[in-house]
C-alpha atoms as a PDB file:
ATOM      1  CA  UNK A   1       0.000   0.000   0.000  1.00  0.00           C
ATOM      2  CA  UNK A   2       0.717   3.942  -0.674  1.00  0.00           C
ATOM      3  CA  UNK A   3       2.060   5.706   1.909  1.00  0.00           C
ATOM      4  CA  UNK A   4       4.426   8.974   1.722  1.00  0.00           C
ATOM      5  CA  UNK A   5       6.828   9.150   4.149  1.00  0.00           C
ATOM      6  CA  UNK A   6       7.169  13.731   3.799  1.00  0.00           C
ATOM      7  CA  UNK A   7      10.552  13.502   5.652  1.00  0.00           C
ATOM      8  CA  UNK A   8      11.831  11.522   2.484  1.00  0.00           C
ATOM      9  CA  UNK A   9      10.694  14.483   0.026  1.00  0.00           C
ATOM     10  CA  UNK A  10      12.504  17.422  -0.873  1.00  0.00           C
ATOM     11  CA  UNK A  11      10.404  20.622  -1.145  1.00  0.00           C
ATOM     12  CA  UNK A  12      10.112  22.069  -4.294  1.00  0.00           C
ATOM     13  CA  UNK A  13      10.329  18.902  -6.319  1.00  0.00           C
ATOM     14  CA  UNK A  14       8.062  16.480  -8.444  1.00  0.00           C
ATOM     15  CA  UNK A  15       9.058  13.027  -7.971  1.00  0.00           C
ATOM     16  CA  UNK A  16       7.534  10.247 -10.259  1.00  0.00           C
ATOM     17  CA  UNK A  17       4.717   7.941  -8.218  1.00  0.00           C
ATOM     18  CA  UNK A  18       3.122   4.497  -9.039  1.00  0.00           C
ATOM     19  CA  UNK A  19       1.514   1.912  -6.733  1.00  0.00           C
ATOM     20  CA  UNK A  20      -1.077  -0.902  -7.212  1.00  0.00           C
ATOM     21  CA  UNK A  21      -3.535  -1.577  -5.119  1.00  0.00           C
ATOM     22  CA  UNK A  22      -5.673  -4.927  -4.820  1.00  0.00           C
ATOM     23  CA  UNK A  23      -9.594  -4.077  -5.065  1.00  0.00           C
ATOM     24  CA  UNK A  24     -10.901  -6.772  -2.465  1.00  0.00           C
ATOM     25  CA  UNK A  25      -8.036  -5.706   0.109  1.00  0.00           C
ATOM     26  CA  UNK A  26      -9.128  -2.397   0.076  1.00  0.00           C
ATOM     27  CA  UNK A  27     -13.054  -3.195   0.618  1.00  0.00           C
ATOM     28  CA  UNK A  28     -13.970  -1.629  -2.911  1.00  0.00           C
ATOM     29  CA  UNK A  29     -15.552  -4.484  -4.452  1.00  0.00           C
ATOM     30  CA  UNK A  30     -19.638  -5.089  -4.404  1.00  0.00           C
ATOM     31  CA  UNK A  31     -21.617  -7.677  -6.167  1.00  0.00           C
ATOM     32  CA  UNK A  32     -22.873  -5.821  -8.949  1.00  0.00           C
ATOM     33  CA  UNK A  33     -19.572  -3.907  -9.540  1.00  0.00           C
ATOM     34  CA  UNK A  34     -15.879  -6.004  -9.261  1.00  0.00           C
ATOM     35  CA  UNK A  35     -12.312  -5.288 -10.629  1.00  0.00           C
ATOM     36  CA  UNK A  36     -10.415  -7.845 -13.498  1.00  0.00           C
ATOM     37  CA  UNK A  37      -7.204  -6.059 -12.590  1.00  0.00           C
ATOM     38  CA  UNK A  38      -5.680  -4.134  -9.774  1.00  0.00           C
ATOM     39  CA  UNK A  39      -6.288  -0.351  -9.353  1.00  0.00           C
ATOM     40  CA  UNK A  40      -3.091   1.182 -10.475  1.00  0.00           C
ATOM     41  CA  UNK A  41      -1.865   4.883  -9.844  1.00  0.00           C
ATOM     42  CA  UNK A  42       0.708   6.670 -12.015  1.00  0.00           C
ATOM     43  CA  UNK A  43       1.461  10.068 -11.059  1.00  0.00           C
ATOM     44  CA  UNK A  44       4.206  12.815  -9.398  1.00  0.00           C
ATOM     45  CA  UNK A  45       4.039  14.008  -5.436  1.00  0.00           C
ATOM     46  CA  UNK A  46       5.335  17.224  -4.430  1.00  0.00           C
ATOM     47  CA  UNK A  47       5.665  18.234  -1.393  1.00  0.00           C
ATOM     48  CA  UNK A  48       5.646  22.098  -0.543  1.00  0.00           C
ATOM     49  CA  UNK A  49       5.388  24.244   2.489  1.00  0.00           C
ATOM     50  CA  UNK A  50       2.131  23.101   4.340  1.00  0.00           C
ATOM     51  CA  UNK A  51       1.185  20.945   1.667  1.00  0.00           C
ATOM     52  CA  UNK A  52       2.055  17.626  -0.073  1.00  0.00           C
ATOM     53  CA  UNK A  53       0.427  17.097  -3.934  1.00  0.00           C
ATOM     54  CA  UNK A  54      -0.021  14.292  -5.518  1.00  0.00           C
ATOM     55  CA  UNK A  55      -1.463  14.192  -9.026  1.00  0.00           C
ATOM     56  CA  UNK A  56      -1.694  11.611 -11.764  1.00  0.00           C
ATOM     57  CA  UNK A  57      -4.091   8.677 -12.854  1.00  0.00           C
ATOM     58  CA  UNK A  58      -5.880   6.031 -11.883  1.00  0.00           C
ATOM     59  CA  UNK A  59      -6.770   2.946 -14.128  1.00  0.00           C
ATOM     60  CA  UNK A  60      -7.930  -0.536 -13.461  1.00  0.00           C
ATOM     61  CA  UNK A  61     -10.674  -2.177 -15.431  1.00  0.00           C
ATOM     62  CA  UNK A  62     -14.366  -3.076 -14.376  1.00  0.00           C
ATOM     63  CA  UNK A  63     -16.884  -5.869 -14.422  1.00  0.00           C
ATOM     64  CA  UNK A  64     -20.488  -4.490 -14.053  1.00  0.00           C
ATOM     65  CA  UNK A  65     -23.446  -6.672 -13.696  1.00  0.00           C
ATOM     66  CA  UNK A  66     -26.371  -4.904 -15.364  1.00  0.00           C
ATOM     67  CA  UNK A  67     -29.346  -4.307 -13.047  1.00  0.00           C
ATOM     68  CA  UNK A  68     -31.626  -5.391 -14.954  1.00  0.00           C
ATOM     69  CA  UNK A  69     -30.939  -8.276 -17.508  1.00  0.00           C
ATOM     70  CA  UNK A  70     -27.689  -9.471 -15.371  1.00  0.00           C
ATOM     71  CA  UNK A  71     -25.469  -9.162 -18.577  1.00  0.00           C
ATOM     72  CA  UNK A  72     -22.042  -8.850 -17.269  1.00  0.00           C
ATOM     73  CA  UNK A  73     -19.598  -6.203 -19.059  1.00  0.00           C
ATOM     74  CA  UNK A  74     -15.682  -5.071 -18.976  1.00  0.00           C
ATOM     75  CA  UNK A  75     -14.831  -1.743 -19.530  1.00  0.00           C
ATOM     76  CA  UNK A  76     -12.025   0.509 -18.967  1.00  0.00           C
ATOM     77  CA  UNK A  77     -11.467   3.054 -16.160  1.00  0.00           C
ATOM     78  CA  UNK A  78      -9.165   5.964 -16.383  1.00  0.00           C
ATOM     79  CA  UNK A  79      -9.895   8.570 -13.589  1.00  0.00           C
ATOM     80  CA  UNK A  80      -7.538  11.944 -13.368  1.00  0.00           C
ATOM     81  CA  UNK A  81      -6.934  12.915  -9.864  1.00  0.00           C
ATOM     82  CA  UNK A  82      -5.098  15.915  -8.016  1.00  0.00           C
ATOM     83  CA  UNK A  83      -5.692  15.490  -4.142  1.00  0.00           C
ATOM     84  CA  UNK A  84      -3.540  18.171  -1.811  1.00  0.00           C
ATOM     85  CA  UNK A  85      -3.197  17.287   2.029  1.00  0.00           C
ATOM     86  CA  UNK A  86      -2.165  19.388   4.940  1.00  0.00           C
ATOM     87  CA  UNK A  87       0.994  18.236   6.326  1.00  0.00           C
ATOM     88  CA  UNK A  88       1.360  20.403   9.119  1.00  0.00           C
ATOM     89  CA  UNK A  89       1.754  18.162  12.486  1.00  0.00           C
ATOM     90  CA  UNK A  90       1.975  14.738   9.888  1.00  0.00           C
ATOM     91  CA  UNK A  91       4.727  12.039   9.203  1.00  0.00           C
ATOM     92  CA  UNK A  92       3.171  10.300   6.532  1.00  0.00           C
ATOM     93  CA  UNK A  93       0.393  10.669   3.979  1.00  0.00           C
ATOM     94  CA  UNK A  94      -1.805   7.962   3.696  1.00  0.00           C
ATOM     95  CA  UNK A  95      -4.266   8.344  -0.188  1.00  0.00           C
ATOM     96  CA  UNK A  96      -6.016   5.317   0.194  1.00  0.00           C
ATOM     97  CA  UNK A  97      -9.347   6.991   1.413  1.00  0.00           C
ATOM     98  CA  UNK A  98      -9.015   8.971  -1.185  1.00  0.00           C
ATOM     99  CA  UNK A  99      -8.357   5.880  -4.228  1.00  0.00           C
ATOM    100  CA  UNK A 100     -11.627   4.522  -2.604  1.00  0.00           C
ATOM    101  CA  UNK A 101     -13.381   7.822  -2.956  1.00  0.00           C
ATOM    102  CA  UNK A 102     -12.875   8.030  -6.545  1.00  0.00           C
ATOM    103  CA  UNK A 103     -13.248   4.660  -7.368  1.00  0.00           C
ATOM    104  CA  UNK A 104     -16.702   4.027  -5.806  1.00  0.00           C
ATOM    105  CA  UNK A 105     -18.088   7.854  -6.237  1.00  0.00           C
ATOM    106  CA  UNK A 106     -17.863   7.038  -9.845  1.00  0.00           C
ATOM    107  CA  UNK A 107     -20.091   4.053  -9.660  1.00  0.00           C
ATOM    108  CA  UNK A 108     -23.509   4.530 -10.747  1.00  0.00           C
ATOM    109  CA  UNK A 109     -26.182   3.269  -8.027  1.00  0.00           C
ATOM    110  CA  UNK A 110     -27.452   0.916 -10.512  1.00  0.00           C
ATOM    111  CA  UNK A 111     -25.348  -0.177 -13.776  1.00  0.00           C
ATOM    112  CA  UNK A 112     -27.749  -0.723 -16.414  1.00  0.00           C
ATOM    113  CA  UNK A 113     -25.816  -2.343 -19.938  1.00  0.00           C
ATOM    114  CA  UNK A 114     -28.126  -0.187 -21.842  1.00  0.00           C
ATOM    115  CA  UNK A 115     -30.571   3.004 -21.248  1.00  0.00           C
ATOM    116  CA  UNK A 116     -33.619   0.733 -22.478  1.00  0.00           C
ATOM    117  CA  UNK A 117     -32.150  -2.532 -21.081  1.00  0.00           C
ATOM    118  CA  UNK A 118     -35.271  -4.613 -21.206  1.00  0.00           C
ATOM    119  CA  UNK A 119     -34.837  -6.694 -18.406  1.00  0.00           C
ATOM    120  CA  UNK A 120     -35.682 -10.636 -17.870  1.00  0.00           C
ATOM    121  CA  UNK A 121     -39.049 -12.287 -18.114  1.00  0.00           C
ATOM    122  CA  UNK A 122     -40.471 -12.400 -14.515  1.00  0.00           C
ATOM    123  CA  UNK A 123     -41.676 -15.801 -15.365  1.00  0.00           C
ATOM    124  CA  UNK A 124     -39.586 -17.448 -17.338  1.00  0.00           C
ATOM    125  CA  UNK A 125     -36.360 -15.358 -17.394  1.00  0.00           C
ATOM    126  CA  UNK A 126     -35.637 -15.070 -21.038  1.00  0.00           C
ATOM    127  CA  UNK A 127     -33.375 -11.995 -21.446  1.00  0.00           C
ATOM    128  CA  UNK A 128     -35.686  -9.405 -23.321  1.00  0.00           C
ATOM    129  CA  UNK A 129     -33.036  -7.818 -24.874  1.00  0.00           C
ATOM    130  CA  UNK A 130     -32.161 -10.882 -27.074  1.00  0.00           C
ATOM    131  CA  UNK A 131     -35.863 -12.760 -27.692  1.00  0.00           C
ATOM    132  CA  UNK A 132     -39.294 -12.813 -26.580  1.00  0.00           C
ATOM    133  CA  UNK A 133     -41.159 -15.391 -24.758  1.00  0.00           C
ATOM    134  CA  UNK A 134     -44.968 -15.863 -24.827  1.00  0.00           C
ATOM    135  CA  UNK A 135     -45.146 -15.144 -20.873  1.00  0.00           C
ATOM    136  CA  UNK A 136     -45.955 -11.177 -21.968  1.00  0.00           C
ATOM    137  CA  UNK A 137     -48.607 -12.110 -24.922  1.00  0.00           C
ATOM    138  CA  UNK A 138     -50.372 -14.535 -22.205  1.00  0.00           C
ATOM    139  CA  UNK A 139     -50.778 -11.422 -20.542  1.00  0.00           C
ATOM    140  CA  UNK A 140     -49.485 -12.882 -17.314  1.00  0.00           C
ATOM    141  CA  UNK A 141     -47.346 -10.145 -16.285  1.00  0.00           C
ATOM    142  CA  UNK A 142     -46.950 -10.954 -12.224  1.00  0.00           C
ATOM    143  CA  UNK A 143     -44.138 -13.045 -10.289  1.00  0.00           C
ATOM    144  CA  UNK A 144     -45.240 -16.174  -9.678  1.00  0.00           C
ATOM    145  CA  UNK A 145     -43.692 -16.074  -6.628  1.00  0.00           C
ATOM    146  CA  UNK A 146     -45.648 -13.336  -5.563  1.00  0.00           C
ATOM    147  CA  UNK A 147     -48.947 -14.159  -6.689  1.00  0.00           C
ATOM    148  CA  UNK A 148     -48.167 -17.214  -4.587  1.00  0.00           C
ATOM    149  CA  UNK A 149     -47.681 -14.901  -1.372  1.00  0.00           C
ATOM    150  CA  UNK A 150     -50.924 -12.890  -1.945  1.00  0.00           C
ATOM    151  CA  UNK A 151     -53.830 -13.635   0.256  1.00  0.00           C
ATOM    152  CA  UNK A 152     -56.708 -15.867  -1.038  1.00  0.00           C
ATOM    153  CA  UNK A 153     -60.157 -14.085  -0.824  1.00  0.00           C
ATOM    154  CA  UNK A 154     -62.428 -16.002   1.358  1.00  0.00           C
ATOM    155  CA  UNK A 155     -65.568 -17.239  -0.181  1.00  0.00           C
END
C-alpha cells in the first residue's frame, strides 16, 4: 500500500509515483460492480510548504453486472486525480481513502448495460433484450412467486 513518508521528500520537487492496489483488500468491491485487474496509480508528489500534492491517474478495469438483464460487461477506467493534504503536524500521507473515494463515487447506483435494457421475463427469465417469450402475450405479467404470497379471498 501507498504511503508517503514527507521527511523523504525534498520541497520544491516532483518526484515520479506508481503503486497498485488490490480491489478486495481495500473493501472496494460489491456484487454488482468487481475489478479484473488491480487499481493502479501513475502520477508525481510534491511536497511544498504546508502541503504535499499528488497528481496523476488512476486505471484498473471493471466488471459491471447490469441491473436489470444481469449481462455482465468489462470496460475501462481511467480517472484523473489531483488530491492536496495538509501536512502540518503529519509524518506520513496515507491516499487510500481517497483511491476509494474516486473509485466508488464514480459508480452509478445501478449499472444498467443499456438506457432501455429490457430486463428478464419475470416468469420465465428469457433476457428481453435478445428474444421474446410468450409469458408477456399470455398477458401474465406478475411473479409467480408473488402471486403465490398474496392472500386468497375467502368465499
Amino acid at each position: 500500500m501507498l504511503k508517503f513518508l514527507i521527511s523523504e521528500y525534498k520541497e520544491g520537487l516532483r518526484v515520479p509515483v506508481e503503486a497498485e492496489y488490490d480491489p478486495p483488500k481495500i473493501e472496494v468491491e460489491f456484487p454488482d460492480f468487481r475489478f479484473s485487474v488491480p487499481v493502479r496509480l501513475e502520477g508525481f508528489a510534491e511536497k511544498n510548504a504546508n502541503t504535499f500534492r499528488f497528481t496523476g491517474v488512476l486505471t484498473t478495469r471493471i466488471r459491471q453486472t447490469c441491473g436489470r438483464c444481469l449481462r455482465e460487461s468489462e470496460a475501462d477506467m481511467r480517472e484523473d486525480f489531483d488530491w492536496i493534504y495538509e501536512t502540518e503536524g503529519k509524518e506520513t500521507i496515507d491516499p487510500l481513502d481517497n483511491v476509494r473515494e474516486l473509485l466508488i463515487f464514480d459508480r452509478p447506483l445501478v449499472y444498467l448495460c443499456q438506457e432501455n435494457c429490457r430486463g428478464l421475463c419475470p416468469v420465465c427469465g428469457k433476457n428481453l433484450n435478445e428474444n421474446t417469450c410468450k409469458c408477456r402475450q399470455s398477458g401474465y405479467h406478475s411473479f409467480p412467486v408473488i402471486k403465490k404470497l398474496k392472500p386468497k379471498k375467502e368465499s
